[in-house]
C-alpha atoms as a PDB file:
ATOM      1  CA  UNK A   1      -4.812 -27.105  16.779  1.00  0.00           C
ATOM      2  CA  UNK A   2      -4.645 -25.170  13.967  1.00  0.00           C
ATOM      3  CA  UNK A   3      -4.846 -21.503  13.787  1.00  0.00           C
ATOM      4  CA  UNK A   4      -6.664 -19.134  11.063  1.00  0.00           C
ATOM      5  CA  UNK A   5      -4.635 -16.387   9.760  1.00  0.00           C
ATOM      6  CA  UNK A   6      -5.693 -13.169   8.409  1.00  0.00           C
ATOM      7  CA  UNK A   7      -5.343 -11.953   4.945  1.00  0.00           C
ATOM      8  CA  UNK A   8      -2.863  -9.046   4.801  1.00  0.00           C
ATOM      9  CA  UNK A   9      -4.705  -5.577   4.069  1.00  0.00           C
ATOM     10  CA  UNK A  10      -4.272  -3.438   1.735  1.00  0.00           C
ATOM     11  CA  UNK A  11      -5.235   0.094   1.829  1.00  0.00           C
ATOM     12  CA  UNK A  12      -6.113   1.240  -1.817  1.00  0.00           C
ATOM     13  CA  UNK A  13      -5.967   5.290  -2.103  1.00  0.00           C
ATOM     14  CA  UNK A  14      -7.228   6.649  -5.565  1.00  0.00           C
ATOM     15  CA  UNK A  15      -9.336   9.524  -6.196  1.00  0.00           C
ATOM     16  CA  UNK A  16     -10.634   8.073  -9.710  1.00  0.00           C
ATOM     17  CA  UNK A  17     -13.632   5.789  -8.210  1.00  0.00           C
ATOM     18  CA  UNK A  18     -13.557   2.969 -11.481  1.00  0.00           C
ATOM     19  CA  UNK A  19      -9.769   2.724 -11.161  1.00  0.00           C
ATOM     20  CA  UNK A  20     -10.157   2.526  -7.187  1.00  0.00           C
ATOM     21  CA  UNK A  21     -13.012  -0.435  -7.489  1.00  0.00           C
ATOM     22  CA  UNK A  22     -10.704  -2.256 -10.540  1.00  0.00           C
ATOM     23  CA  UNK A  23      -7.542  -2.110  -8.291  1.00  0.00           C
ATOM     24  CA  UNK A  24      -9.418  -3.021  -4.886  1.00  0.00           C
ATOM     25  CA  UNK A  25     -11.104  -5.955  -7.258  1.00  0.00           C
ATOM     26  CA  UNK A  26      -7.914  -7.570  -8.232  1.00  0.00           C
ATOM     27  CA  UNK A  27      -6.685  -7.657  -4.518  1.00  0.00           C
ATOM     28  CA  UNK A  28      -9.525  -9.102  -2.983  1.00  0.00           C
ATOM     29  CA  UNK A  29      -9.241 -11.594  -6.229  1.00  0.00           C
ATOM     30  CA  UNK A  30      -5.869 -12.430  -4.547  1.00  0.00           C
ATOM     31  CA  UNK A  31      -6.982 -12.740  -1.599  1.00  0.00           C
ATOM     32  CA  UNK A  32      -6.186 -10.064   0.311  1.00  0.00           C
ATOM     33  CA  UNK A  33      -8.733  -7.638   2.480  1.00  0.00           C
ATOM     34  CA  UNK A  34      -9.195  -4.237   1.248  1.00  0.00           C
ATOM     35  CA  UNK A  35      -9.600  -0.632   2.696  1.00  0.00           C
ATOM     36  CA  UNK A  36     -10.326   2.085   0.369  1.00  0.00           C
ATOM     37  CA  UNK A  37      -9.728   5.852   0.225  1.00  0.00           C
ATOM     38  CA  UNK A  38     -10.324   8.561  -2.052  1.00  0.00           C
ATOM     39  CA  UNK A  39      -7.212  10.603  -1.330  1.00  0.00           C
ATOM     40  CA  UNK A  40      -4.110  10.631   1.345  1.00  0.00           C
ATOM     41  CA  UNK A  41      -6.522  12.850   3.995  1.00  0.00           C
ATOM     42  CA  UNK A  42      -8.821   9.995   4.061  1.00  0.00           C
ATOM     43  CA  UNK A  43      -6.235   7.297   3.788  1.00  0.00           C
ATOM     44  CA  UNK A  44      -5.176   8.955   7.037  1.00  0.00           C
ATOM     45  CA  UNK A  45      -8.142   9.117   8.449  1.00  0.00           C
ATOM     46  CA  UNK A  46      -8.769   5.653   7.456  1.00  0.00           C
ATOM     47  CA  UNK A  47      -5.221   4.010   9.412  1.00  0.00           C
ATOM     48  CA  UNK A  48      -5.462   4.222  13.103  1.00  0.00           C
ATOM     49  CA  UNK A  49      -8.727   1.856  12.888  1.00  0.00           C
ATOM     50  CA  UNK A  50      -7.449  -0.199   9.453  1.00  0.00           C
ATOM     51  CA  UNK A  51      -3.826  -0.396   9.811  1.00  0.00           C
ATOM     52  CA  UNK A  52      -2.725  -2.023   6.403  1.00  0.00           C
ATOM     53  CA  UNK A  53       0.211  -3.900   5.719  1.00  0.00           C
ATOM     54  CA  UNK A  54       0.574  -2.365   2.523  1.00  0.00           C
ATOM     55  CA  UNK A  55      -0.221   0.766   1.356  1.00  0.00           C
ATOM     56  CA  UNK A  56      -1.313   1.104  -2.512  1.00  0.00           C
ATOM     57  CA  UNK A  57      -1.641   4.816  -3.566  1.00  0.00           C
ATOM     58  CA  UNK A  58      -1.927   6.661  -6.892  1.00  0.00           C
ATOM     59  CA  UNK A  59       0.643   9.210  -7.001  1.00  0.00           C
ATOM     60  CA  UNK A  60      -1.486  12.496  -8.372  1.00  0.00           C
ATOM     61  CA  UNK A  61      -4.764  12.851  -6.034  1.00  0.00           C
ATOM     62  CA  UNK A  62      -6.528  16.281  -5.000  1.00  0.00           C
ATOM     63  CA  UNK A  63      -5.433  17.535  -2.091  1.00  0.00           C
ATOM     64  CA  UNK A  64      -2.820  14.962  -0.814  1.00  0.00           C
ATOM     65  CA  UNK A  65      -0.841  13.332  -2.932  1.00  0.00           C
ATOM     66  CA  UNK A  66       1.076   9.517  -2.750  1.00  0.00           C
ATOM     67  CA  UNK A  67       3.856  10.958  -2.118  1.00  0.00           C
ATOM     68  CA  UNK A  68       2.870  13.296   1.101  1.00  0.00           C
ATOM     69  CA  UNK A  69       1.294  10.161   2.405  1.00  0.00           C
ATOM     70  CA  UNK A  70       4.266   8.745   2.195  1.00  0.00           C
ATOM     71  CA  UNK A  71       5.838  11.089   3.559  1.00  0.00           C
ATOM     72  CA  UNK A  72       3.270  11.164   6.264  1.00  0.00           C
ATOM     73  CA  UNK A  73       3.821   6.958   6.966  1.00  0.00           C
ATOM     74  CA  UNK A  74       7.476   7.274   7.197  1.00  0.00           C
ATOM     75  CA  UNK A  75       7.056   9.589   9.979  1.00  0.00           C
ATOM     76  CA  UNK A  76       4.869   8.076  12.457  1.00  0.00           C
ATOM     77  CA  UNK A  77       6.078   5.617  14.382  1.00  0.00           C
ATOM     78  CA  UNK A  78       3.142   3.007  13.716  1.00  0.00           C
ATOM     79  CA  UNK A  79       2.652   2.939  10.553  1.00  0.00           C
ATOM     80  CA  UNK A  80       6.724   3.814   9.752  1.00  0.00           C
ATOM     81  CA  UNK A  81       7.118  -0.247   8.522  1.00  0.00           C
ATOM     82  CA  UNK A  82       4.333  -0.314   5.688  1.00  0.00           C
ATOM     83  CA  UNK A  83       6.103  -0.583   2.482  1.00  0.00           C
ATOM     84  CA  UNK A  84       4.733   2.106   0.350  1.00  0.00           C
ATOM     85  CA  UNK A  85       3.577   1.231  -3.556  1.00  0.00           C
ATOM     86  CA  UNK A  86       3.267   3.945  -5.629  1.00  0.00           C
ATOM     87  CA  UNK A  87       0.954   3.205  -9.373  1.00  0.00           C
ATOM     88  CA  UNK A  88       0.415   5.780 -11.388  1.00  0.00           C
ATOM     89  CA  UNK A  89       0.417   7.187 -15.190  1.00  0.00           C
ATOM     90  CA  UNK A  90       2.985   9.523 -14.883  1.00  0.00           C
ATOM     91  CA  UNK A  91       6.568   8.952 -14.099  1.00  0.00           C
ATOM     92  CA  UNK A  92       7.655  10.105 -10.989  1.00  0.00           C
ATOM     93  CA  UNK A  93      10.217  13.122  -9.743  1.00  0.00           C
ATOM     94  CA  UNK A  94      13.582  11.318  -8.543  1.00  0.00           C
ATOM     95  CA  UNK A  95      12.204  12.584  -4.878  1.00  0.00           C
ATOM     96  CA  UNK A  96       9.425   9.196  -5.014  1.00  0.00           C
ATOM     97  CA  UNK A  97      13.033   7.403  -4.622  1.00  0.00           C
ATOM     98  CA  UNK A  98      13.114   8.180  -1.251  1.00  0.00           C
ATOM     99  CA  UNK A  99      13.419   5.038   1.169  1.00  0.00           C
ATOM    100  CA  UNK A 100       9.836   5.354   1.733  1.00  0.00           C
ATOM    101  CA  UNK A 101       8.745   3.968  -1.326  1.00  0.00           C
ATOM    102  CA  UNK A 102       9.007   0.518  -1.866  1.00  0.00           C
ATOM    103  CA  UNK A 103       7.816  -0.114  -5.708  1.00  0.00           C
ATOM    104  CA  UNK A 104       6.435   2.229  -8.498  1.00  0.00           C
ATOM    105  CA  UNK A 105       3.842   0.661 -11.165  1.00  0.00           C
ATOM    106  CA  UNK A 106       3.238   2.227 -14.372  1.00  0.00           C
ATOM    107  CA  UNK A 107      -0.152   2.107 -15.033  1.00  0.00           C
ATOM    108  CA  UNK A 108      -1.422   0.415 -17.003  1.00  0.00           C
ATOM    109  CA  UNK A 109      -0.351  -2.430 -14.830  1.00  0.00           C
ATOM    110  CA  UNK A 110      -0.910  -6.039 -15.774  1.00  0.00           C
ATOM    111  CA  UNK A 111      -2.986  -8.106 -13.040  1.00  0.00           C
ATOM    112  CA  UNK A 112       0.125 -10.455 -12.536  1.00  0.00           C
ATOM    113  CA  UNK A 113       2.850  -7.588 -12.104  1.00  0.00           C
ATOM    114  CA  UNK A 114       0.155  -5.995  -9.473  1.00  0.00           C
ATOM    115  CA  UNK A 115      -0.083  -8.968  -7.547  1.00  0.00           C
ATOM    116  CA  UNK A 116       3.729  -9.940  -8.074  1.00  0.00           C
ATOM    117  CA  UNK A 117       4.478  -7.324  -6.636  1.00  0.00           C
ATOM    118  CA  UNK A 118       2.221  -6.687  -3.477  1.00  0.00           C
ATOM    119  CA  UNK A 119       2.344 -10.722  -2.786  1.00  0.00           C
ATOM    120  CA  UNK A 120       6.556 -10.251  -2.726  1.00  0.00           C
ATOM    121  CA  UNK A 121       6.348  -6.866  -0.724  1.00  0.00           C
ATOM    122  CA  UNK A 122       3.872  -8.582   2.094  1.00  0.00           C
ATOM    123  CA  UNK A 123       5.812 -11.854   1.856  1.00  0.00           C
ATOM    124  CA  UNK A 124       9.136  -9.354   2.845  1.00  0.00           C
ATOM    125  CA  UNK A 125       7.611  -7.183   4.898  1.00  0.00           C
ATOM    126  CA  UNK A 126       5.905 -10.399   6.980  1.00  0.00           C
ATOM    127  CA  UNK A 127       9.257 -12.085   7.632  1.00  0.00           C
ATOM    128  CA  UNK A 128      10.985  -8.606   8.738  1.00  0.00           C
ATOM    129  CA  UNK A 129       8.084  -8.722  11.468  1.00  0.00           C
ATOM    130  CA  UNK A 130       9.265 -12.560  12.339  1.00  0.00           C
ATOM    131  CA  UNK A 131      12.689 -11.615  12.854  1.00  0.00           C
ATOM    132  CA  UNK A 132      11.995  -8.122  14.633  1.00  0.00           C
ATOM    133  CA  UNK A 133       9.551 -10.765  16.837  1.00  0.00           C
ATOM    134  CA  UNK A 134      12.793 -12.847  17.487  1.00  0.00           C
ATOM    135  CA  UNK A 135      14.849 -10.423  18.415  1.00  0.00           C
ATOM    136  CA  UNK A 136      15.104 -10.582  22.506  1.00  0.00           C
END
């Protein structure tokens, strides 16, 4: 019997709505499931019913930024594991090299180094689960 998987989910936060429905676009053309958000607060919001396996966030946004929800992630327990991928246009401070980030994208990003990228990060994070599963 053969069993039907679910695509991983990505939760999109970007508080510039055409960039938010290009980026969301291109992941659901890859064939992953897609939660949006405007900002961190509604990312937040957003988690405890969606939990994502990846988070994609813009790093500048009105009143919480990629990096607080970072922050944020990396302290709570359940959502501690979900790698982190900061895009934006502006280079980061050497802080957005904490552990909690796993990638940074320059934008403008091409469509393959997007995907290359979350597709790897889901593919690692996905066998780190079947290990931690294995573990007695």
């Amino acid at each position: 019997m053969a069993t039907i998987s679910k695509a991983p989910t990505v939760l999109v936060v970007e508080d510039h709505a055409e960039s938010r429905a290009m980026l969301c676009g291109i992941l659901q053309q890859g064939g992953l499931q897609v939660v949006a958000a405007a900002d961190g607060v509604e990312a937040i919001a957003l988690m405890p019913e969606h939990v994502p396996d990846l988070i994609l966030t813009d790093l500048r946004m009105p009143r919480m930024d990629g990096m607080e929800l970072a922050r944020y992630t990396s302290s709570h327990e359940r959502f501690s594991r979900i790698p982190v991928v900061l895009i934006s246009a502006h280079l980061p401070a050497a802080s957005a090299r904490l552990s909690t980030i796993a990638a940074f994208l320059l934008k403008p990003c091409s469509v393959d180094h997007l995907l290359g990228t979350v597709t790897d990060l889901l593919r690692q994070r996905a066998q780190s689960q079947a290990r931690r599963s294995f573990q007695v």
